[in-house]
C-alpha atoms as a PDB file:
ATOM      1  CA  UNK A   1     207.087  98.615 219.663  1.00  0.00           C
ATOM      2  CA  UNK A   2     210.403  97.376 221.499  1.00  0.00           C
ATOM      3  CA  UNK A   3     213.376  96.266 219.493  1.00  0.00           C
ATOM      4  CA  UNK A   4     212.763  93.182 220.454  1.00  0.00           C
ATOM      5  CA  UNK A   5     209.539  93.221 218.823  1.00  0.00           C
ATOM      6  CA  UNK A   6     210.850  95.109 215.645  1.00  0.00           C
ATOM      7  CA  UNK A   7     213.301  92.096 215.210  1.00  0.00           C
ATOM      8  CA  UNK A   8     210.976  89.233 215.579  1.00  0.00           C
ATOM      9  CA  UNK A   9     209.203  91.192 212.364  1.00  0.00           C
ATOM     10  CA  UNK A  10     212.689  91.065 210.620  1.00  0.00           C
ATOM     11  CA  UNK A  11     212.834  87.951 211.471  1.00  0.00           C
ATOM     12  CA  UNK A  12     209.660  86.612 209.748  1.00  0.00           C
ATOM     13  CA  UNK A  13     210.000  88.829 206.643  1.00  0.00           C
ATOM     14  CA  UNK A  14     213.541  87.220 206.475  1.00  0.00           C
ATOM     15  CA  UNK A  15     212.263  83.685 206.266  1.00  0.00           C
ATOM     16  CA  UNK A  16     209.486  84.392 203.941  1.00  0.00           C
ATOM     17  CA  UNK A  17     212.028  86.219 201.379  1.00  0.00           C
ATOM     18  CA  UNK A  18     215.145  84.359 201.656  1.00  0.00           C
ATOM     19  CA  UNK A  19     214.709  81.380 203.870  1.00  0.00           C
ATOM     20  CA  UNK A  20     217.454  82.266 206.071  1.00  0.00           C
ATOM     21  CA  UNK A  21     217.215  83.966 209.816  1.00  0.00           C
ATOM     22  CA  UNK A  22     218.325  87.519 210.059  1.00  0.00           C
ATOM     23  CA  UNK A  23     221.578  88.282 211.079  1.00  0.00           C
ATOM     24  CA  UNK A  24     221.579  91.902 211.629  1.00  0.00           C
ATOM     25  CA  UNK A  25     221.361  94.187 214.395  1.00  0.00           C
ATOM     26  CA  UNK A  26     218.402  96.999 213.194  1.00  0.00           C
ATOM     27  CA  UNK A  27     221.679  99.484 213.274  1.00  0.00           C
ATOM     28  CA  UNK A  28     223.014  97.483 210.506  1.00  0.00           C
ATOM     29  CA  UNK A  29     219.956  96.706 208.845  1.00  0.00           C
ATOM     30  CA  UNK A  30     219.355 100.458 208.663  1.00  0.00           C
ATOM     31  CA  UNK A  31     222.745 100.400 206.764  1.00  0.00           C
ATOM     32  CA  UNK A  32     222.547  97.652 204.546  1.00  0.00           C
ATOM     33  CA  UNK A  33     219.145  97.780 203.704  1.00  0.00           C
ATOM     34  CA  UNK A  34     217.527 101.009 204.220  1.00  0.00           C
ATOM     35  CA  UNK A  35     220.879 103.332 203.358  1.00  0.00           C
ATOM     36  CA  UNK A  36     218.647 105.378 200.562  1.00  0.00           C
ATOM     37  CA  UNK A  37     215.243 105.318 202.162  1.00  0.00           C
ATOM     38  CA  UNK A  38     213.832 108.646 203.437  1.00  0.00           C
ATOM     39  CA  UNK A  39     213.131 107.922 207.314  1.00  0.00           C
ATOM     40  CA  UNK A  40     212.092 110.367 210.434  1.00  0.00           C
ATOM     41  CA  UNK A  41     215.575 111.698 211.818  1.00  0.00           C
ATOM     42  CA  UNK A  42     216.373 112.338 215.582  1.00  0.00           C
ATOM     43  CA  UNK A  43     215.494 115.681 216.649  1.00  0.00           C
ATOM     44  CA  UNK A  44     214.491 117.592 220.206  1.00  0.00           C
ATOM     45  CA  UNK A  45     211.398 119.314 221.232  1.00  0.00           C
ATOM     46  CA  UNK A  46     212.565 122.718 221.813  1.00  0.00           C
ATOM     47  CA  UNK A  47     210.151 122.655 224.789  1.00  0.00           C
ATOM     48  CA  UNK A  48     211.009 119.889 226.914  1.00  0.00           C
ATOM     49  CA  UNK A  49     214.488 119.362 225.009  1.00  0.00           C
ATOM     50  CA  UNK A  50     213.055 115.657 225.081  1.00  0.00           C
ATOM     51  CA  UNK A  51     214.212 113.600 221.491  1.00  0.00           C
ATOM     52  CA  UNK A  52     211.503 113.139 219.382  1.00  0.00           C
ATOM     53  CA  UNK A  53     211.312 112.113 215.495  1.00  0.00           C
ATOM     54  CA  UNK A  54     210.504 114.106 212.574  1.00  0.00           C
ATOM     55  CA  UNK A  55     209.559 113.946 208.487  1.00  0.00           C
ATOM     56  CA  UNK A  56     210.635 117.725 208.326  1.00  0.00           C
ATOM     57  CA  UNK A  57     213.837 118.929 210.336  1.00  0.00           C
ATOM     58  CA  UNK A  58     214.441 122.399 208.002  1.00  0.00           C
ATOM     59  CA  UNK A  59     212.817 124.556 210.658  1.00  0.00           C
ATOM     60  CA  UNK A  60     214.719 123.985 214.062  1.00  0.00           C
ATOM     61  CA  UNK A  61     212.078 124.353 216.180  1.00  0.00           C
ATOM     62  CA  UNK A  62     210.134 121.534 217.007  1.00  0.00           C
ATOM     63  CA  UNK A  63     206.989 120.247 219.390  1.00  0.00           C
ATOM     64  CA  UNK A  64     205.723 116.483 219.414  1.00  0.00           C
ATOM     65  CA  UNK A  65     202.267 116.377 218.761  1.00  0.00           C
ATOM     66  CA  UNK A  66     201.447 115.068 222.266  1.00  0.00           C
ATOM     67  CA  UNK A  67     202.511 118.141 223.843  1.00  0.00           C
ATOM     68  CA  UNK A  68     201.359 120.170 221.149  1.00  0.00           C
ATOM     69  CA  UNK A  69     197.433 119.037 222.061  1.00  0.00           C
ATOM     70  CA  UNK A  70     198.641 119.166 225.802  1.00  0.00           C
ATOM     71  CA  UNK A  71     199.481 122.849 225.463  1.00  0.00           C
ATOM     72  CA  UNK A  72     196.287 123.597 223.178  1.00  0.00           C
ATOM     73  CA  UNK A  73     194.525 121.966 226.217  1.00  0.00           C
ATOM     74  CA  UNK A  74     195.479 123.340 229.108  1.00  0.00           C
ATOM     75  CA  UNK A  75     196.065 126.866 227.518  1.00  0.00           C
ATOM     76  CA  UNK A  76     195.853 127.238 224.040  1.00  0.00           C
ATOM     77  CA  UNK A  77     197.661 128.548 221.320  1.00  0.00           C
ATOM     78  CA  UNK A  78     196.357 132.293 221.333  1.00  0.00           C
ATOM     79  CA  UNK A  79     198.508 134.890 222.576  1.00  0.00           C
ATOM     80  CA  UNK A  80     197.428 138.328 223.657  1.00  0.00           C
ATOM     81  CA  UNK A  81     197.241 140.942 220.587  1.00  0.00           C
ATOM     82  CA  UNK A  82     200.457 142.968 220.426  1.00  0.00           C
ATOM     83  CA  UNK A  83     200.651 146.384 218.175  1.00  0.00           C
ATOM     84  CA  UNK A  84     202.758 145.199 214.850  1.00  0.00           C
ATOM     85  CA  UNK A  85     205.024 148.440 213.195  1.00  0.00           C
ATOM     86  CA  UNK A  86     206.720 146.471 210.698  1.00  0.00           C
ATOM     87  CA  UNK A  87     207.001 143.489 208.963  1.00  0.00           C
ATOM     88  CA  UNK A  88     209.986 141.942 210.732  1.00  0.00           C
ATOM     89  CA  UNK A  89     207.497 142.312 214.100  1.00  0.00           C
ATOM     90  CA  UNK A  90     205.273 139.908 212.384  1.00  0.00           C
ATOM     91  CA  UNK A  91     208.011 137.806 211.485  1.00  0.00           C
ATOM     92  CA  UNK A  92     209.230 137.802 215.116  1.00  0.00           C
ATOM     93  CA  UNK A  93     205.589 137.012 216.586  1.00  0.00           C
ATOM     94  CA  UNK A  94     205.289 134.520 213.549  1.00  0.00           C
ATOM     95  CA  UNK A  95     208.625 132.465 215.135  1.00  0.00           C
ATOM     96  CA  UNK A  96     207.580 132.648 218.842  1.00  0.00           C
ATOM     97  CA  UNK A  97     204.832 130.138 218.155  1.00  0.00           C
ATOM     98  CA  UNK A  98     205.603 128.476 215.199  1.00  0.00           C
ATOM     99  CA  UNK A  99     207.152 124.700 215.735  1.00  0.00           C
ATOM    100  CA  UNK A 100     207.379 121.685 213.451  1.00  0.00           C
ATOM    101  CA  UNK A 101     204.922 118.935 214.590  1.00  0.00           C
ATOM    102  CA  UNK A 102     206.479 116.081 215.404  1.00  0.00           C
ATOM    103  CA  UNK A 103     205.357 112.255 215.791  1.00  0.00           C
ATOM    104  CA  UNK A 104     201.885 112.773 214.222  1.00  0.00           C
ATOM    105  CA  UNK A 105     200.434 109.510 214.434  1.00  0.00           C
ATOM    106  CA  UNK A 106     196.864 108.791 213.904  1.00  0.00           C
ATOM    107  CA  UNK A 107     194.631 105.968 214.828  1.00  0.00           C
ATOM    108  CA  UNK A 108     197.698 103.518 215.469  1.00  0.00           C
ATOM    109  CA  UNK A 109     199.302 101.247 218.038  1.00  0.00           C
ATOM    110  CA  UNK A 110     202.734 100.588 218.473  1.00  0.00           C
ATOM    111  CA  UNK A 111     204.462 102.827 216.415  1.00  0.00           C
ATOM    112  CA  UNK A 112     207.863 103.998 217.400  1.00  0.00           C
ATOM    113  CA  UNK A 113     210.169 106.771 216.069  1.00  0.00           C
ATOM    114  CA  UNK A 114     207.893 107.971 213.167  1.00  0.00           C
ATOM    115  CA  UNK A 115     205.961 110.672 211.371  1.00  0.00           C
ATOM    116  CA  UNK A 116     203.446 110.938 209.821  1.00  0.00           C
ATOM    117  CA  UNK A 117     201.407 107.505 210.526  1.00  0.00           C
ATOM    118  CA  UNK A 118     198.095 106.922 209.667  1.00  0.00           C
ATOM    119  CA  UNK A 119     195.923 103.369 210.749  1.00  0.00           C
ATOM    120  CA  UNK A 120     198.675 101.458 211.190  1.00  0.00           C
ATOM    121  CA  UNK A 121     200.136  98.870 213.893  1.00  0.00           C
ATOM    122  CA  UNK A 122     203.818  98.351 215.006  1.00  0.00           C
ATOM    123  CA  UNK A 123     205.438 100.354 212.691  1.00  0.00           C
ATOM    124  CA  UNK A 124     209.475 101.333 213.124  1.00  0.00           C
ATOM    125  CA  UNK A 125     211.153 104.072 211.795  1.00  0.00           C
ATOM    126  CA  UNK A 126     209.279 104.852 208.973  1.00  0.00           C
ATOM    127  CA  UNK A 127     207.010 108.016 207.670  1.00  0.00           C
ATOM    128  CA  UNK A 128     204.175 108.880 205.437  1.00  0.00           C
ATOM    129  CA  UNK A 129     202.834 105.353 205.511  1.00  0.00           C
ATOM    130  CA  UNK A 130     198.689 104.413 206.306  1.00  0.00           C
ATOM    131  CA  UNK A 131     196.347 101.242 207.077  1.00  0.00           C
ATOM    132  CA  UNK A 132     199.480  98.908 207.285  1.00  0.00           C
ATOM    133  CA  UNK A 133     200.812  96.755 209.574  1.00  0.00           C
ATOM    134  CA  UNK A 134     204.453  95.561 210.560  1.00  0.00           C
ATOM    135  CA  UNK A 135     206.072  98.236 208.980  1.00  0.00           C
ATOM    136  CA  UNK A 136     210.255  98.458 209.536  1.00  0.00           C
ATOM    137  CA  UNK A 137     212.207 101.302 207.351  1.00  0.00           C
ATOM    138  CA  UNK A 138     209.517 102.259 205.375  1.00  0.00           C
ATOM    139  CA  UNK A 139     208.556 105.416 203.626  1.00  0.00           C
ATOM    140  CA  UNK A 140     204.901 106.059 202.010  1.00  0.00           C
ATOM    141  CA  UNK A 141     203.834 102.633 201.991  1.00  0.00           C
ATOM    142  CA  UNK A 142     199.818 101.979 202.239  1.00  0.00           C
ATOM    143  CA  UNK A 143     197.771  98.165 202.536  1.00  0.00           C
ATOM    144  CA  UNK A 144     201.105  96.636 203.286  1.00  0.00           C
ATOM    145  CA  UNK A 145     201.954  94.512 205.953  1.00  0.00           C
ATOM    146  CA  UNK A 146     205.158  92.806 206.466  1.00  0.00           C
ATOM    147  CA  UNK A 147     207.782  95.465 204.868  1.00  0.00           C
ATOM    148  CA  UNK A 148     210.928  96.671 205.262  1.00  0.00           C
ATOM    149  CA  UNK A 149     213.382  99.282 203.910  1.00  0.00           C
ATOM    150  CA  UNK A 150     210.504  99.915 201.176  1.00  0.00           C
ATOM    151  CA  UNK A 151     209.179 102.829 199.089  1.00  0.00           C
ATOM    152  CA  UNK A 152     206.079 104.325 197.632  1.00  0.00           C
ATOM    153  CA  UNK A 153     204.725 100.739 198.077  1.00  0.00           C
ATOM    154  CA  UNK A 154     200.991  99.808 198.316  1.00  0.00           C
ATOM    155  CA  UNK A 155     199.037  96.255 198.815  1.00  0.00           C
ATOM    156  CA  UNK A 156     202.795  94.443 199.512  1.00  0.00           C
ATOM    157  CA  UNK A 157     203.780  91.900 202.165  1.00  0.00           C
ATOM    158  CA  UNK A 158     207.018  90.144 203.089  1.00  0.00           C
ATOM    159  CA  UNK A 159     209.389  92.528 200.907  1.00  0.00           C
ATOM    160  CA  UNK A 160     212.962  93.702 201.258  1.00  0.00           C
ATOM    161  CA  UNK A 161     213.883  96.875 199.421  1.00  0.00           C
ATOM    162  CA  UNK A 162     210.538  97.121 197.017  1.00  0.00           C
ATOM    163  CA  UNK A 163     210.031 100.909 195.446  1.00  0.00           C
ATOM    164  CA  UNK A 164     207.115 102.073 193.755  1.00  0.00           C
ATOM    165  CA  UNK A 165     205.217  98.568 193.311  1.00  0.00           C
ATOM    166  CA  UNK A 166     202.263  97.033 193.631  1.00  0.00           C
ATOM    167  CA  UNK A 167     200.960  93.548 194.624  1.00  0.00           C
ATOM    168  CA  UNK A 168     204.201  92.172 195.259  1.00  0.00           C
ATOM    169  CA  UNK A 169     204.989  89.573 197.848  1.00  0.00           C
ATOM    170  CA  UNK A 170     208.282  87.579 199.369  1.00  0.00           C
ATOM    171  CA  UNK A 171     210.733  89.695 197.208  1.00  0.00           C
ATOM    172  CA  UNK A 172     213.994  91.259 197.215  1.00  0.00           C
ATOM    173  CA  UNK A 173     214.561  94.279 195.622  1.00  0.00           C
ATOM    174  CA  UNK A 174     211.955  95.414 193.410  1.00  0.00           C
ATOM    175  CA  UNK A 175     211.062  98.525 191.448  1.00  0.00           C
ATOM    176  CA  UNK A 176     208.116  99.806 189.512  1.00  0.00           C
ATOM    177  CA  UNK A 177     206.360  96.470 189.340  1.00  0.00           C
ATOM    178  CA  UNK A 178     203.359  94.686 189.697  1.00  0.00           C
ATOM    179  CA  UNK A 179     202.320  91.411 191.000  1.00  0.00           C
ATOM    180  CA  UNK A 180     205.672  90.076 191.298  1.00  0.00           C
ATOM    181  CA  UNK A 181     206.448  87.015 193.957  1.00  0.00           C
ATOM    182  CA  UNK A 182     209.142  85.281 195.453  1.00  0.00           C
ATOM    183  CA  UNK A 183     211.768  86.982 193.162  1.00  0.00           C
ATOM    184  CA  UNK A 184     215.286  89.434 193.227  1.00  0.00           C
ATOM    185  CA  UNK A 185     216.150  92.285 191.795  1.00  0.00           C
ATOM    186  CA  UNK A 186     213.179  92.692 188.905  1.00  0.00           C
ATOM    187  CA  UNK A 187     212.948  96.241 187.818  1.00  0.00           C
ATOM    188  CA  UNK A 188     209.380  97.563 185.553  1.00  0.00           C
ATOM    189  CA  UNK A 189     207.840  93.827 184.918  1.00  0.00           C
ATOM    190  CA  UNK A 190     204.315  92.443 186.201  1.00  0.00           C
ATOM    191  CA  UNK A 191     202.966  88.783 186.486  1.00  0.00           C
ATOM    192  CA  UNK A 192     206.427  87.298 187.198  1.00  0.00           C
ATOM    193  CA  UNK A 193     207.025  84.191 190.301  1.00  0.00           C
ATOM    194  CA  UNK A 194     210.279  82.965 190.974  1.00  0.00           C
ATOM    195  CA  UNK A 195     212.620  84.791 188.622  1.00  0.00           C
ATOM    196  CA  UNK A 196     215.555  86.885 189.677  1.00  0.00           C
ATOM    197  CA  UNK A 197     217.155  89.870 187.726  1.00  0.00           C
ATOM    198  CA  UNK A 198     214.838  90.155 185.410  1.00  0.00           C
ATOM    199  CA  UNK A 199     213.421  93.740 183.423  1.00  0.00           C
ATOM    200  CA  UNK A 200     210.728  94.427 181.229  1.00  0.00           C
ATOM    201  CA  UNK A 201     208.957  91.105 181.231  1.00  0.00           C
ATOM    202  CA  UNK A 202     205.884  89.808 182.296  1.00  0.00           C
ATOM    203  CA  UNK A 203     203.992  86.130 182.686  1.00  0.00           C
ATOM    204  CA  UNK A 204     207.311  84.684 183.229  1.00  0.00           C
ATOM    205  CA  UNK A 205     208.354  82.065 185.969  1.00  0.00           C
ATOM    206  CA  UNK A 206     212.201  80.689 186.934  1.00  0.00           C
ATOM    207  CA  UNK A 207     213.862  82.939 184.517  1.00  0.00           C
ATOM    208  CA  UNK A 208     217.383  84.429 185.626  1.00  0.00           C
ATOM    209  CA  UNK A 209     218.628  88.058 183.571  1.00  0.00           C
ATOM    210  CA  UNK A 210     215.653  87.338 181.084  1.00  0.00           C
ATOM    211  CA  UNK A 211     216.679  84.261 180.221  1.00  0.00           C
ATOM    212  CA  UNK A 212     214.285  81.097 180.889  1.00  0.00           C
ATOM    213  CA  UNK A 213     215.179  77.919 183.264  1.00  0.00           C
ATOM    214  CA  UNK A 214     214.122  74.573 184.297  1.00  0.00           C
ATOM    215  CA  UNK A 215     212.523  74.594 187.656  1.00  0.00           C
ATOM    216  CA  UNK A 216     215.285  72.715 189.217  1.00  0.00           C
ATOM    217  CA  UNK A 217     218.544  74.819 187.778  1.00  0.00           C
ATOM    218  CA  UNK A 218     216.067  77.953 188.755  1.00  0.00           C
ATOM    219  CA  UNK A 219     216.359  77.247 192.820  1.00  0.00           C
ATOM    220  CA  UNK A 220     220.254  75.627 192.459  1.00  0.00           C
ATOM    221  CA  UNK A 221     221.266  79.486 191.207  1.00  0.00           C
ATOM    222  CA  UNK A 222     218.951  80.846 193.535  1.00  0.00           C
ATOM    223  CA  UNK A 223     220.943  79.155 196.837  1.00  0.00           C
ATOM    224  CA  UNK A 224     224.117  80.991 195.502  1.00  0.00           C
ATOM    225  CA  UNK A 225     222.146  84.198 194.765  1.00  0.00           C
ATOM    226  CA  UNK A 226     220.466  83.912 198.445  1.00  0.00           C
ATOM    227  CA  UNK A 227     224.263  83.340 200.078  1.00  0.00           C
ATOM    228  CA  UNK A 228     225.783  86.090 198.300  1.00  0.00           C
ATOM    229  CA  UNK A 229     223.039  88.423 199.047  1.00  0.00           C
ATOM    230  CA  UNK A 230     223.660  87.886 203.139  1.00  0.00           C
ATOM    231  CA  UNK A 231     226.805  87.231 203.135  1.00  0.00           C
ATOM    232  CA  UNK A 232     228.129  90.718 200.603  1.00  0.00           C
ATOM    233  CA  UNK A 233     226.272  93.114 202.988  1.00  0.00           C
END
């Protein structure tokens, strides 16, 4: 999963959302877009000093799970019983073979700079996410494909910025909603197409701030919404 790759996937979930190419870098999509996600962060195997990425980073020490099953391969993780006078001995033991896992990845391909990855293919900089595809940003996502800089997601595809929701596709900036398409910022509706800042609604199509439109005012608001959404960043 080159950055090359990981930009050709921005570069389709642009089009299908707004119709426009992407004209970020991934370091400033990662600020624009993914600012308040919860991602992996850069750390160092205290073993081979090598950078690796991890969910966790409060415990300092740190292994990636390849060398992790390298070392419980050629070695093991035993170590030879030592007398123990006190609890601070155990303590001591405890922290000479205690390290954070890092990188676990499961059944995948392509996954870069993550943790925590379950059945999933080419997958960037994301954690906690399973059986999903084309994954960019993205923290505990699961049946998606096509994300980026989403949240607590499941069954989604070609979404910007969509937190805890459900069934949603080609949209910007959704939260808690369900089976919501082609829209912007919609917050706790279900059942909506082509409506942008919209709230508590449902069954609803080309309605702007819960208000309802003709079709053809609908996608004349949307061009200015679309430009001020790539162009404010």
């Amino acid at each position: 999963m080159t950055d090359e790759k990981t930009l050709k996937i921005v570069q389709k979930i642009f089009l299908a959302v707004f119709g426009s190419s992407n004209p970020y870098s991934l370091d400033e999509i990662l600020k624009l877009f993914a600012f308040d996600v919860h991602l992996p962060k850069e750390v160092h195997d205290s073993i081979t000093g090598v950078a690796t990425w991890a969910d966790s980073v409060s415990s300092g020490k740190f292994i990636t799970n390849e060398n992790m099953a390298l070392k419980d391969k050629r070695e093991g993780w035993m170590v030879p019983k030592r007398e123990i006078h006190s609890l601070t001995d155990i303590i001591s033991l405890w922290d000479a073979i205690n390290f954070t896992t890092t990188e676990r990845v499961y059944d995948s391909i392509d996954v870069v700079q993550s943790d925590t990855i379950y059945r999933c293919q080419n997958v960037y900089r994301s954690t906690g996410c399973s059986d999903s595809t084309n994954l960019i940003f993205c923290d505990s996502c699961t049946h998606c494909e096509y994300l980026l800089a989403s949240q607590r997601s499941g069954t989604c595809s070609f979404c910007i910025r969509t937190d805890d929701s459900k069934d949603c596709s080609n949209c910007y900036s959704v939260i808690c909603s369900n089976k919501v398409r082609n829209s912007f910022f919609i917050q706790d509706c279900f059942d909506l197409d082509e409506c942008m800042f919209c709230a508590h609604i449902a069954s609803k199509r080309f309605c702007i701030a819960n208000m309802q439109f003709e079709e053809e005012e609908y996608y004349e608001i949307k061009k200015v919404v679309v430009s001020w959404i790539l162009n404010s960043q």
